[in-house]
Structure formats: C-alpha cells, structure tokens
PDB file of N, CA and C in Angstrom:
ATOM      1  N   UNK A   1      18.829   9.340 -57.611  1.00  0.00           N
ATOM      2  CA  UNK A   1      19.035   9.604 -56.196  1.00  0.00           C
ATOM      3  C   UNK A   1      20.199  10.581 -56.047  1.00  0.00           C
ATOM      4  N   UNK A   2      20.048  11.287 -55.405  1.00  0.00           N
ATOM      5  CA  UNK A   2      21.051  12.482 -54.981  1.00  0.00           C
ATOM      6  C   UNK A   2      21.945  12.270 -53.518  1.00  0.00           C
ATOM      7  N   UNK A   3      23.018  12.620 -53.947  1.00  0.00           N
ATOM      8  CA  UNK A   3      23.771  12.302 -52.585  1.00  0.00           C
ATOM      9  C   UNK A   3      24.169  13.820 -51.983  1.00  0.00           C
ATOM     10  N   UNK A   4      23.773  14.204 -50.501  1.00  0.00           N
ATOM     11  CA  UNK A   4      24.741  14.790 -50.409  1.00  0.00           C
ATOM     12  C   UNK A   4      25.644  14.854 -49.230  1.00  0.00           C
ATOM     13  N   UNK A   5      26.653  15.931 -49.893  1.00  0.00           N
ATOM     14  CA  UNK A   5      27.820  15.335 -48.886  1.00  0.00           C
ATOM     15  C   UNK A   5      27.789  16.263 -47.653  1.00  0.00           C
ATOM     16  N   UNK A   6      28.546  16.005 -46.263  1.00  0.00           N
ATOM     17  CA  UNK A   6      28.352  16.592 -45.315  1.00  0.00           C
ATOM     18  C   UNK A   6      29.848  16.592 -44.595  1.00  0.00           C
ATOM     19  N   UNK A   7      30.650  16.878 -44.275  1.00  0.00           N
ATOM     20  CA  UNK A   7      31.691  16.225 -43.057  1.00  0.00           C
ATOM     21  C   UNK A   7      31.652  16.461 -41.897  1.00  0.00           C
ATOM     22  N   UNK A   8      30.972  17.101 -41.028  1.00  0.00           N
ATOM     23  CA  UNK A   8      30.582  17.010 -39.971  1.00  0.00           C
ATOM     24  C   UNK A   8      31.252  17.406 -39.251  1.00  0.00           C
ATOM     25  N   UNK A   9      31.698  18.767 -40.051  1.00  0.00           N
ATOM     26  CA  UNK A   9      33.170  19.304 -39.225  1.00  0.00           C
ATOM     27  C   UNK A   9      34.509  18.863 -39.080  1.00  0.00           C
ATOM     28  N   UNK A  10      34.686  18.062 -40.278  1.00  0.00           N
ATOM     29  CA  UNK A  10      35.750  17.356 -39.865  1.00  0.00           C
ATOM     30  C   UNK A  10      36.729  18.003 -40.736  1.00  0.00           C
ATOM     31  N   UNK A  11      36.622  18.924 -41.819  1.00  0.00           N
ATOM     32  CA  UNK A  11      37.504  19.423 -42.693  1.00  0.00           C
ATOM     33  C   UNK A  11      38.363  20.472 -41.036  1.00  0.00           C
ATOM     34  N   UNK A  12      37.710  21.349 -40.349  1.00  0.00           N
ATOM     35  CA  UNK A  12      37.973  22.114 -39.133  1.00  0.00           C
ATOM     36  C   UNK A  12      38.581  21.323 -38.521  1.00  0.00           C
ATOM     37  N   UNK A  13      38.215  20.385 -38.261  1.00  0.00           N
ATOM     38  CA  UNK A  13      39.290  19.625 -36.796  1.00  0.00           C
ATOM     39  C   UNK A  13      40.188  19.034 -37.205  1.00  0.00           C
ATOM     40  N   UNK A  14      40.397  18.896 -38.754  1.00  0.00           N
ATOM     41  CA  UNK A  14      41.740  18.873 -39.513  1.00  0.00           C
ATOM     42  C   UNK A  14      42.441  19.820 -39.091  1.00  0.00           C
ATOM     43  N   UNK A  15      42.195  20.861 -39.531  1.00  0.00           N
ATOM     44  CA  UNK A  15      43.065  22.176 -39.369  1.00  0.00           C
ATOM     45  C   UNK A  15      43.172  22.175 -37.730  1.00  0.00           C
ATOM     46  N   UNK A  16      42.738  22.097 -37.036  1.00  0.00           N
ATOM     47  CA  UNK A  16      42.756  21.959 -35.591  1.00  0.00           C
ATOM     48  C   UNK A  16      43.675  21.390 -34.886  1.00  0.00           C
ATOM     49  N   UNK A  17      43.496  19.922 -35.825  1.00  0.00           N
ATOM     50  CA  UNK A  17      44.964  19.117 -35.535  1.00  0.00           C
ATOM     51  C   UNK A  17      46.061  19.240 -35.783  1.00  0.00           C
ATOM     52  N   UNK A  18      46.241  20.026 -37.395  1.00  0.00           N
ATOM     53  CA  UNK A  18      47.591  19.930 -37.981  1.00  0.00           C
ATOM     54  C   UNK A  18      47.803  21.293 -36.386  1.00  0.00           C
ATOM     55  N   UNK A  19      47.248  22.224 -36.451  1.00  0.00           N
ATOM     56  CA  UNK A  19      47.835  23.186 -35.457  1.00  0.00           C
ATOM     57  C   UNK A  19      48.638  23.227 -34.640  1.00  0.00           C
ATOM     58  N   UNK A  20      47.621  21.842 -33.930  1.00  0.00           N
ATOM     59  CA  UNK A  20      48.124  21.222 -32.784  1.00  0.00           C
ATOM     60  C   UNK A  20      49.344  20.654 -32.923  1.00  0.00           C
ATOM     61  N   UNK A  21      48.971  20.078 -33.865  1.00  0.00           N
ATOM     62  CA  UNK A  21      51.003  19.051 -34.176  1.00  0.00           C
ATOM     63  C   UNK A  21      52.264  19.521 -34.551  1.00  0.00           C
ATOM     64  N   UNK A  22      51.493  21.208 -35.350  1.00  0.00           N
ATOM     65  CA  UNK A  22      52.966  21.514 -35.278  1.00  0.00           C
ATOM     66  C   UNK A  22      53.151  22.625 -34.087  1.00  0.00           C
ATOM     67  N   UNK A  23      52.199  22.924 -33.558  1.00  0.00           N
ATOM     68  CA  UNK A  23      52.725  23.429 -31.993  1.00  0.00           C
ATOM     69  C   UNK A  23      53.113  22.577 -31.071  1.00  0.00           C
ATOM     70  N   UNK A  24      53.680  20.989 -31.240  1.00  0.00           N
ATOM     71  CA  UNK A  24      53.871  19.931 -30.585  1.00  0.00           C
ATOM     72  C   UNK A  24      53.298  20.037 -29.612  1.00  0.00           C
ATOM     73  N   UNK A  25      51.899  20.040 -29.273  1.00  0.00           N
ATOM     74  CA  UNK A  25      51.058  19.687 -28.339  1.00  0.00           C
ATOM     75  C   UNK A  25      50.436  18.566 -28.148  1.00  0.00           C
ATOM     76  N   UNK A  26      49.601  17.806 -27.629  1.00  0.00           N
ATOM     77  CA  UNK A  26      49.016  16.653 -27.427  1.00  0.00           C
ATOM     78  C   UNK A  26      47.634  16.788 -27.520  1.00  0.00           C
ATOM     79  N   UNK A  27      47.219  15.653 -28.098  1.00  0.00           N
ATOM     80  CA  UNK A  27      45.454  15.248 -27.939  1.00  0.00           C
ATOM     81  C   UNK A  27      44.609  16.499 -27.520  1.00  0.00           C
ATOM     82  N   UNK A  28      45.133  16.464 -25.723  1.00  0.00           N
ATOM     83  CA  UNK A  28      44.536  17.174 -24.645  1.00  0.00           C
ATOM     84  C   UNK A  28      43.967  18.526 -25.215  1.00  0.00           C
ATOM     85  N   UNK A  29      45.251  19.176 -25.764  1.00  0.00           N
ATOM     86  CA  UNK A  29      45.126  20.843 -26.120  1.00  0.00           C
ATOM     87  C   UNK A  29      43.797  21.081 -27.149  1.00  0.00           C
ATOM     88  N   UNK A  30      43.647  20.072 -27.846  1.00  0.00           N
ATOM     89  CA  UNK A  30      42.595  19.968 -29.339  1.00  0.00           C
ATOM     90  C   UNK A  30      41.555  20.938 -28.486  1.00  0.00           C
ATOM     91  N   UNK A  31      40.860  20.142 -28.354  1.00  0.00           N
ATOM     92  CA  UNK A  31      39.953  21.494 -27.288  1.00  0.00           C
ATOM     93  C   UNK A  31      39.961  22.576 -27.013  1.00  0.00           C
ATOM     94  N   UNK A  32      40.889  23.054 -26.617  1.00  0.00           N
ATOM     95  CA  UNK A  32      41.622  24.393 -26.159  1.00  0.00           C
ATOM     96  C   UNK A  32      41.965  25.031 -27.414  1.00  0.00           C
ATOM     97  N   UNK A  33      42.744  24.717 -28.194  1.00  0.00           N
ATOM     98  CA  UNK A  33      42.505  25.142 -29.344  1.00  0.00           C
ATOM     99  C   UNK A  33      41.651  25.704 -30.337  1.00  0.00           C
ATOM    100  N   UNK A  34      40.721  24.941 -30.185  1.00  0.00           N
ATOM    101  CA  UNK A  34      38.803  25.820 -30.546  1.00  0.00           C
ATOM    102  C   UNK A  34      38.528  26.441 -30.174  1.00  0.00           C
ATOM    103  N   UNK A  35      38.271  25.715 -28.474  1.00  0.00           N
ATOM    104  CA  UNK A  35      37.552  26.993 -27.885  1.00  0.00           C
ATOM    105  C   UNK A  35      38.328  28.373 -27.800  1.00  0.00           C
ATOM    106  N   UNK A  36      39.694  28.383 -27.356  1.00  0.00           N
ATOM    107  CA  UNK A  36      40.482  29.825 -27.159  1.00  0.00           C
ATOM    108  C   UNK A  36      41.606  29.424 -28.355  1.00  0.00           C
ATOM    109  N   UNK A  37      41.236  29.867 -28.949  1.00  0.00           N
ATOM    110  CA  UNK A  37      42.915  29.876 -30.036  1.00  0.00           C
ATOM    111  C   UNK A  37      43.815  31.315 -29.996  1.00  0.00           C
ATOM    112  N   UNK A  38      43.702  31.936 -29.119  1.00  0.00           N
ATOM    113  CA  UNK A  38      44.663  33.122 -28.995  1.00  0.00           C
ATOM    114  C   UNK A  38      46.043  32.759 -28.189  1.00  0.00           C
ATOM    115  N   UNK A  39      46.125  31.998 -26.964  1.00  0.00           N
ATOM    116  CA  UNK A  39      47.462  32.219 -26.608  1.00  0.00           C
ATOM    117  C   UNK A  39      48.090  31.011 -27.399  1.00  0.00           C
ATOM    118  N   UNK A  40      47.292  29.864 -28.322  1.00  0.00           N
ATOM    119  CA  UNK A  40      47.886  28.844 -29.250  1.00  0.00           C
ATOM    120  C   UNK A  40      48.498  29.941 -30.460  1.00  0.00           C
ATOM    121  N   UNK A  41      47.878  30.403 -30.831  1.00  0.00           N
ATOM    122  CA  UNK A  41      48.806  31.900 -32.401  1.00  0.00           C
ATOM    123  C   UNK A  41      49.373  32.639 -31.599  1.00  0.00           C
ATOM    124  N   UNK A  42      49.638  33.146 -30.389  1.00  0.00           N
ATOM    125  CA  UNK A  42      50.617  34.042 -29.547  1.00  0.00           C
ATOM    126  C   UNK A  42      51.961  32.650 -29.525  1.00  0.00           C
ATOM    127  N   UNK A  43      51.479  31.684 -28.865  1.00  0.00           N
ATOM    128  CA  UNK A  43      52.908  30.495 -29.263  1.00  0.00           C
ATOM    129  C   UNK A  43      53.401  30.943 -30.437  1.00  0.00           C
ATOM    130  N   UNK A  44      52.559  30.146 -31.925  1.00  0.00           N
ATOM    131  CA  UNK A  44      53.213  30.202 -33.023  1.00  0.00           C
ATOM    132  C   UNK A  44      53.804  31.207 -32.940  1.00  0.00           C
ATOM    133  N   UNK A  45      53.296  32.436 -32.720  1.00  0.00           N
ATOM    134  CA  UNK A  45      54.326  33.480 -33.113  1.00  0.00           C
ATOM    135  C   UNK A  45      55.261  33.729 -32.776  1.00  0.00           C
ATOM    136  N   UNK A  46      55.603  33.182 -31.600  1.00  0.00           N
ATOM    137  CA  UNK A  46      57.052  33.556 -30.270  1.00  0.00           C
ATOM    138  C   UNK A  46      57.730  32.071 -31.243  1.00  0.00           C
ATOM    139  N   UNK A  47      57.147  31.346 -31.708  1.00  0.00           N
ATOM    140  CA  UNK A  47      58.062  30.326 -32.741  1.00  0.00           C
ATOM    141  C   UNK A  47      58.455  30.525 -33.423  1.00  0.00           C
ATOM    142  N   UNK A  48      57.618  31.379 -34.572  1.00  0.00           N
ATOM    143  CA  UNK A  48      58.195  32.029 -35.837  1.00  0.00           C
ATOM    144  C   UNK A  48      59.117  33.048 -36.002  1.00  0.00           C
ATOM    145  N   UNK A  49      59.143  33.989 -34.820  1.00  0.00           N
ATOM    146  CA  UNK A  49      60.404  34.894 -34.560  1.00  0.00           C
ATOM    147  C   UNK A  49      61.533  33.970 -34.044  1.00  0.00           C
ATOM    148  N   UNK A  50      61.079  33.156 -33.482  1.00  0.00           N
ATOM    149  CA  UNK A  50      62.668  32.365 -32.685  1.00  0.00           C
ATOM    150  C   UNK A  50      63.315  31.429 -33.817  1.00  0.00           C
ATOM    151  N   UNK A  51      62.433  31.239 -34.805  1.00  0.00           N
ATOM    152  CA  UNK A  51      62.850  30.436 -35.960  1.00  0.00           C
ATOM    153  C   UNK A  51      63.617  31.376 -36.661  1.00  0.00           C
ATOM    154  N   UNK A  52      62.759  32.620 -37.158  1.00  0.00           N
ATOM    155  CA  UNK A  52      63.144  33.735 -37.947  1.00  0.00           C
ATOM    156  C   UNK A  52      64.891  34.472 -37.292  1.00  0.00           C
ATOM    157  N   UNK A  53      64.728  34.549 -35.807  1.00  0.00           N
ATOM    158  CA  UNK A  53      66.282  35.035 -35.220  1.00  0.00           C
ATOM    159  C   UNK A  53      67.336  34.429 -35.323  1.00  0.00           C
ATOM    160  N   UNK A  54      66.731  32.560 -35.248  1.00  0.00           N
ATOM    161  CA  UNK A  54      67.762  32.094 -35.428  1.00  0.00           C
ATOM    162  C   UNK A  54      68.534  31.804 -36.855  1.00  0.00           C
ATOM    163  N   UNK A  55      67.278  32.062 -38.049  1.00  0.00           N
ATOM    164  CA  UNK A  55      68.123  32.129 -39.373  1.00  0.00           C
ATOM    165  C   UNK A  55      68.698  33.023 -39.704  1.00  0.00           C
ATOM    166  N   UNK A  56      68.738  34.427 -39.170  1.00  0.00           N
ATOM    167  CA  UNK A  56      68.815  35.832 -39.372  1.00  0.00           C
ATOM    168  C   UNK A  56      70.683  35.590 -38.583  1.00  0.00           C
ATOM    169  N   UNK A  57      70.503  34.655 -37.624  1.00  0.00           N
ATOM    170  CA  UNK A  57      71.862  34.923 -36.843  1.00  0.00           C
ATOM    171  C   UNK A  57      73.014  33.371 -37.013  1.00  0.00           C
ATOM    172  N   UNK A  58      72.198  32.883 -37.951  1.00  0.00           N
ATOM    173  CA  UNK A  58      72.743  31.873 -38.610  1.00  0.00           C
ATOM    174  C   UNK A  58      73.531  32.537 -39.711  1.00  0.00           C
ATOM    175  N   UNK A  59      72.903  33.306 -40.647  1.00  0.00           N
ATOM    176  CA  UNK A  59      73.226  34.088 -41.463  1.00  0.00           C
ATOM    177  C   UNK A  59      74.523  35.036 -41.333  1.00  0.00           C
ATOM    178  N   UNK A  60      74.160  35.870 -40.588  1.00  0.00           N
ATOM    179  CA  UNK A  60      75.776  36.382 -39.534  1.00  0.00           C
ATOM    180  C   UNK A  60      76.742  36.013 -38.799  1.00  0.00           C
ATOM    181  N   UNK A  61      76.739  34.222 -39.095  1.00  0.00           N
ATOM    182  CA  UNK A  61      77.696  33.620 -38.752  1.00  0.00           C
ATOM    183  C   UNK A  61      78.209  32.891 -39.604  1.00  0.00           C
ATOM    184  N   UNK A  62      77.526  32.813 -40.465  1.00  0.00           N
ATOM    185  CA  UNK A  62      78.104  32.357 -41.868  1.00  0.00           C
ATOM    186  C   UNK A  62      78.971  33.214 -42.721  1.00  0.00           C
ATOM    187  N   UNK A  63      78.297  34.514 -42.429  1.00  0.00           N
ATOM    188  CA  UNK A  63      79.267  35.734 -42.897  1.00  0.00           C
ATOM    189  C   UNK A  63      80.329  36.217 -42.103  1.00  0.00           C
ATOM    190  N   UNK A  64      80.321  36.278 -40.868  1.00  0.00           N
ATOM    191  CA  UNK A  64      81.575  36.277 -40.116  1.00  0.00           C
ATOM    192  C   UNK A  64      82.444  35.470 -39.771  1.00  0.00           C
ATOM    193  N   UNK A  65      82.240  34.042 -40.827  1.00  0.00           N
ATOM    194  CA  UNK A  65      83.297  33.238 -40.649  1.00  0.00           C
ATOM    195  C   UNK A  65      84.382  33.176 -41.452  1.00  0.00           C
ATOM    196  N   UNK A  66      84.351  33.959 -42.430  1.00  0.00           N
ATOM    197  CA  UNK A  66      85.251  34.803 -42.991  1.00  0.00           C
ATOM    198  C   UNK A  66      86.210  35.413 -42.769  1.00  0.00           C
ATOM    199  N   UNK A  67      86.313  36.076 -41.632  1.00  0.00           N
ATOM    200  CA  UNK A  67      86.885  37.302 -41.192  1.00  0.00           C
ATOM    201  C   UNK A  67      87.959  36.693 -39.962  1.00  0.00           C
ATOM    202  N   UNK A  68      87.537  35.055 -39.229  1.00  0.00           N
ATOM    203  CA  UNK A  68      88.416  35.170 -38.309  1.00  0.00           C
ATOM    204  C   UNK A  68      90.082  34.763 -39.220  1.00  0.00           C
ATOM    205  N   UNK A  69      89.848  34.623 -40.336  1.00  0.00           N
ATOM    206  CA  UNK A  69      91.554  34.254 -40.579  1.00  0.00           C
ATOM    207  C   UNK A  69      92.218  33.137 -40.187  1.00  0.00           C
ATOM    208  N   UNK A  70      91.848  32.295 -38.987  1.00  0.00           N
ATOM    209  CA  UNK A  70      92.370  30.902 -39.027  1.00  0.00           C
ATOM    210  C   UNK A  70      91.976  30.211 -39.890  1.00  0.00           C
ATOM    211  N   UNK A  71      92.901  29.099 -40.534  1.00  0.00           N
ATOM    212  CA  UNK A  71      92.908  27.977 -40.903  1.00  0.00           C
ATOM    213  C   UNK A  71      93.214  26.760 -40.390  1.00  0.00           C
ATOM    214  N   UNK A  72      91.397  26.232 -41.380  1.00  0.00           N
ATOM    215  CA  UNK A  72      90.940  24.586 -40.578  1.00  0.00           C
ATOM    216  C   UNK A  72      91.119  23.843 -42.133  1.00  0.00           C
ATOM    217  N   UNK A  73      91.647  22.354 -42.046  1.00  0.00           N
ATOM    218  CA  UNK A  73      91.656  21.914 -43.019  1.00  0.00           C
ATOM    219  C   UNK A  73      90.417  20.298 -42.875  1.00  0.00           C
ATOM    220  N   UNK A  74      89.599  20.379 -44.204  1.00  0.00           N
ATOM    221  CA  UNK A  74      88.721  20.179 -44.076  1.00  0.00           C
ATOM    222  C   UNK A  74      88.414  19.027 -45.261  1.00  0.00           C
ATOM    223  N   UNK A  75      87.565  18.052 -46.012  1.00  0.00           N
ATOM    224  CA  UNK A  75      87.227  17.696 -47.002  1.00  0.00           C
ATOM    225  C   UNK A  75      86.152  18.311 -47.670  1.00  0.00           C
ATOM    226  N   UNK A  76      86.747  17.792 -48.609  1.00  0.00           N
ATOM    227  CA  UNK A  76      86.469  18.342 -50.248  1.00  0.00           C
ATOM    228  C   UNK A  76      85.035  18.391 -49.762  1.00  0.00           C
ATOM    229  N   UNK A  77      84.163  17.121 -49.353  1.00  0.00           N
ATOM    230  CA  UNK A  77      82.752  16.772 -49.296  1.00  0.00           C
ATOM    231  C   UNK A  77      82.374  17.729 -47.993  1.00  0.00           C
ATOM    232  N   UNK A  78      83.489  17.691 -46.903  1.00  0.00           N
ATOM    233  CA  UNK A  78      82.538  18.403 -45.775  1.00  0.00           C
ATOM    234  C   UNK A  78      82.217  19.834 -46.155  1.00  0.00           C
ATOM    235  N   UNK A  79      83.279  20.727 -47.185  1.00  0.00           N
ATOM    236  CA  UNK A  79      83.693  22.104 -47.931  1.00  0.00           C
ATOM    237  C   UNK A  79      81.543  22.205 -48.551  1.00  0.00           C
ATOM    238  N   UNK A  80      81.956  21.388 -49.190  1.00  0.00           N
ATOM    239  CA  UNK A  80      80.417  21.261 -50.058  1.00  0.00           C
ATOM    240  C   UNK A  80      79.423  20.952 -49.534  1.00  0.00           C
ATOM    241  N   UNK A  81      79.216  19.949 -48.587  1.00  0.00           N
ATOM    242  CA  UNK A  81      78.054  20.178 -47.849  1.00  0.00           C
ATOM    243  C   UNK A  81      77.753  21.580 -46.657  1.00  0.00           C
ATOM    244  N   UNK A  82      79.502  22.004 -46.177  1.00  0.00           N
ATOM    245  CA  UNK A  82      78.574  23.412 -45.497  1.00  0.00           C
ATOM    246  C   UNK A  82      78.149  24.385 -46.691  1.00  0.00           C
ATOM    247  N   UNK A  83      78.765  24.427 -47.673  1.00  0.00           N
ATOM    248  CA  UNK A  83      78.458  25.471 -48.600  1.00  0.00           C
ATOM    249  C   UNK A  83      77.108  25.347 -49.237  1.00  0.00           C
ATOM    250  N   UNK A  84      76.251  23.872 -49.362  1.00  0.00           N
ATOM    251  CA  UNK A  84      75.196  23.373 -49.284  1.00  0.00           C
ATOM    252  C   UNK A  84      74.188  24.292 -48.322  1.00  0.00           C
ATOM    253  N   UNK A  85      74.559  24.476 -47.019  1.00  0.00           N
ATOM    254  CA  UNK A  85      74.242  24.647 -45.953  1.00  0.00           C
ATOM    255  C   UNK A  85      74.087  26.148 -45.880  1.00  0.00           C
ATOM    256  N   UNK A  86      74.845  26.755 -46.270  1.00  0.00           N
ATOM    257  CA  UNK A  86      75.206  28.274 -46.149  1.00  0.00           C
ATOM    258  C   UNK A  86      73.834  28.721 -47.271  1.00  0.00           C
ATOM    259  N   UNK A  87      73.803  28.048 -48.490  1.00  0.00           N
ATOM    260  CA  UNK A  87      73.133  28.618 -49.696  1.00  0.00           C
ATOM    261  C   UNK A  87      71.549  28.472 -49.186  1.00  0.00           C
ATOM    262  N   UNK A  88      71.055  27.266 -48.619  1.00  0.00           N
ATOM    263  CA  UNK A  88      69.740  26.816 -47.631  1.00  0.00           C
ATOM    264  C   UNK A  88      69.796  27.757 -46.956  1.00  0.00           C
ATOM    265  N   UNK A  89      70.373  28.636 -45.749  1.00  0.00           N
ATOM    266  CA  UNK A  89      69.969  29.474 -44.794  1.00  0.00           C
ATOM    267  C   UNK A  89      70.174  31.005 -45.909  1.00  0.00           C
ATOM    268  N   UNK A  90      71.416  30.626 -46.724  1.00  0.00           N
ATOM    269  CA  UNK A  90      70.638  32.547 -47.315  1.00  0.00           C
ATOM    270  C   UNK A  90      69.237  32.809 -48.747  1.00  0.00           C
ATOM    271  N   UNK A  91      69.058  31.457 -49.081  1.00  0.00           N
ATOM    272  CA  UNK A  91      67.679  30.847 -49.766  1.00  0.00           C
ATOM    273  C   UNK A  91      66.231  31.458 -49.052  1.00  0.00           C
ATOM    274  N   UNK A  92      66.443  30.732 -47.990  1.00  0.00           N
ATOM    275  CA  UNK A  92      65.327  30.797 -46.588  1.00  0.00           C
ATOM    276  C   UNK A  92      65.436  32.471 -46.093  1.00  0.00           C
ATOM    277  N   UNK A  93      66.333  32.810 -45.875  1.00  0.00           N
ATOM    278  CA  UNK A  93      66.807  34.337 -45.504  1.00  0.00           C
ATOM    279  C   UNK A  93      66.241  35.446 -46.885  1.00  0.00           C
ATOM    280  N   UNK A  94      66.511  35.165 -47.849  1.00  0.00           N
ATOM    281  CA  UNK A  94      65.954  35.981 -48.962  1.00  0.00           C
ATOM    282  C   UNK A  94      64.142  35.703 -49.031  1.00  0.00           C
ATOM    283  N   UNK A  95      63.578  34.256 -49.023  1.00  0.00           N
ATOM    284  CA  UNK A  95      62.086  34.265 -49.118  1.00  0.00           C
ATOM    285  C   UNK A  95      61.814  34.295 -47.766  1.00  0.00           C
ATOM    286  N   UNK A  96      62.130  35.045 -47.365  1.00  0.00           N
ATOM    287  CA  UNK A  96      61.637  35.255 -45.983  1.00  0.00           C
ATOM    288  C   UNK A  96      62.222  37.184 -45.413  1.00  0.00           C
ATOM    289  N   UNK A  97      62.598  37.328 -46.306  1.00  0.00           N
ATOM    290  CA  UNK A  97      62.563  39.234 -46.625  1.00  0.00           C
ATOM    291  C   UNK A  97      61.591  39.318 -47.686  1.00  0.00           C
ATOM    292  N   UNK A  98      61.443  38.625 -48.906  1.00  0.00           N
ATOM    293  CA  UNK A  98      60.291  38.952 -49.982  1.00  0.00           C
ATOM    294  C   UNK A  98      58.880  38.485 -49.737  1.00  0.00           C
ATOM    295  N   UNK A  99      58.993  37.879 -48.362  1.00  0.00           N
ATOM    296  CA  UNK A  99      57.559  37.309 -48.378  1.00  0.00           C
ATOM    297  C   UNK A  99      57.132  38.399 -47.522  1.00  0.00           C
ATOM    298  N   UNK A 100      58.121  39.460 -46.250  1.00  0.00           N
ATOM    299  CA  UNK A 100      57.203  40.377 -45.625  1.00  0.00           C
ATOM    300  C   UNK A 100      57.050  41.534 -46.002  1.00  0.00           C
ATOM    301  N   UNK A 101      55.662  41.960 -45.978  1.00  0.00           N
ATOM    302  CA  UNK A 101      55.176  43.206 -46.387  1.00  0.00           C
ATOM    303  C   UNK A 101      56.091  44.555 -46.066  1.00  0.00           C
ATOM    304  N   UNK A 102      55.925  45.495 -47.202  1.00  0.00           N
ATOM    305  CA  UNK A 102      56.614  46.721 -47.193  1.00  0.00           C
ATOM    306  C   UNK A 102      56.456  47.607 -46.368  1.00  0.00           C
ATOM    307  N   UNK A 103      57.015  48.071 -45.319  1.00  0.00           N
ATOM    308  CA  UNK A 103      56.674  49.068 -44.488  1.00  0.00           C
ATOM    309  C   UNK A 103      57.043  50.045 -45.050  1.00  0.00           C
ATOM    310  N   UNK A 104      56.039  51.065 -44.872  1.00  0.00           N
ATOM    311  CA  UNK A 104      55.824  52.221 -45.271  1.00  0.00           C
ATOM    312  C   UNK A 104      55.936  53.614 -44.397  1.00  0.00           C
TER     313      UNK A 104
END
C-alpha cells in the first residue's frame, strides 16, 4: 500500500504565520496577508531600516563615547558587559555591511 502525503497547504500558512508574528500582528491580519502581501513587506521593510538605523547609530555612539573626556567610575563587571555590548552591535554592524550587495 502506498501512502501519499499531502498538507493541505499547511507548509504556506506556516510561513504566513511566522510573517504574521514577527510583524506582531494578530490572527485577524492572516488573511490579509495572502490575499495582499504588499503593504505587509512595505512594513517589514520600514522595520528593517528602523532596525538597521538604529544599529548604524548605536554604533556612532559607541564611538563617540570616547571623545567626551568625562570620567564615570564604573565596575569591573558593568566595564565588561558594555564592552560585551559594544562588540554585539559592531558584530551585527559588520554582517550586516557583508550581507548587502555591491553597488556598482
């Protein structure tokens, strides 16, 4: 006997959902999402630049904190966890210049 398999669309309304969830939308939108998925990827994208500006200007504040010359005295552990912190946003900042394409 032969089985075969089918999902009934359900591998799609996976992807449908994760969409949905990380555009923190609700249930409701699922729908909307299928049928029109253009101003749902016009969101993501106004996300991914606002994500992208804010690591870009995270970055330039990490580097201009250098420069003001006051001294804050701080622990050993808090020293290391921002420096933790600093290496995560210029990590994210570097694969995120090598991941976009070369303009030409």
């Amino acid at each position: 006997m032969t089985v075969i398999e089918h999902d009934f669309g359900m591998q799609q309304r996976q992807v449908e959902r994760r969409f949905r969830t990380l555009l923190s939308l609700d249930a409701l939108h699922e729908a909307n999402v299928r049928a029109n998925p253009i101003p749902y990827l016009e969101r993501a994208s106004e996300r991914i630049y606002q994500l992208e500006k804010a690591l870009f200007e995270a970055l330039q504040a990490a580097a201009s904190a250098h420069e003001d010359g006051e001294t804050v005295t701080i622990s050993k552990a808090e020293l290391q966890r921002l420096q933790q912190c600093r290496a995560i946003v210029e990590s994210a900042y570097a694969q995120l210049v090598a991941d976009q394409p070369a303009m030409e």
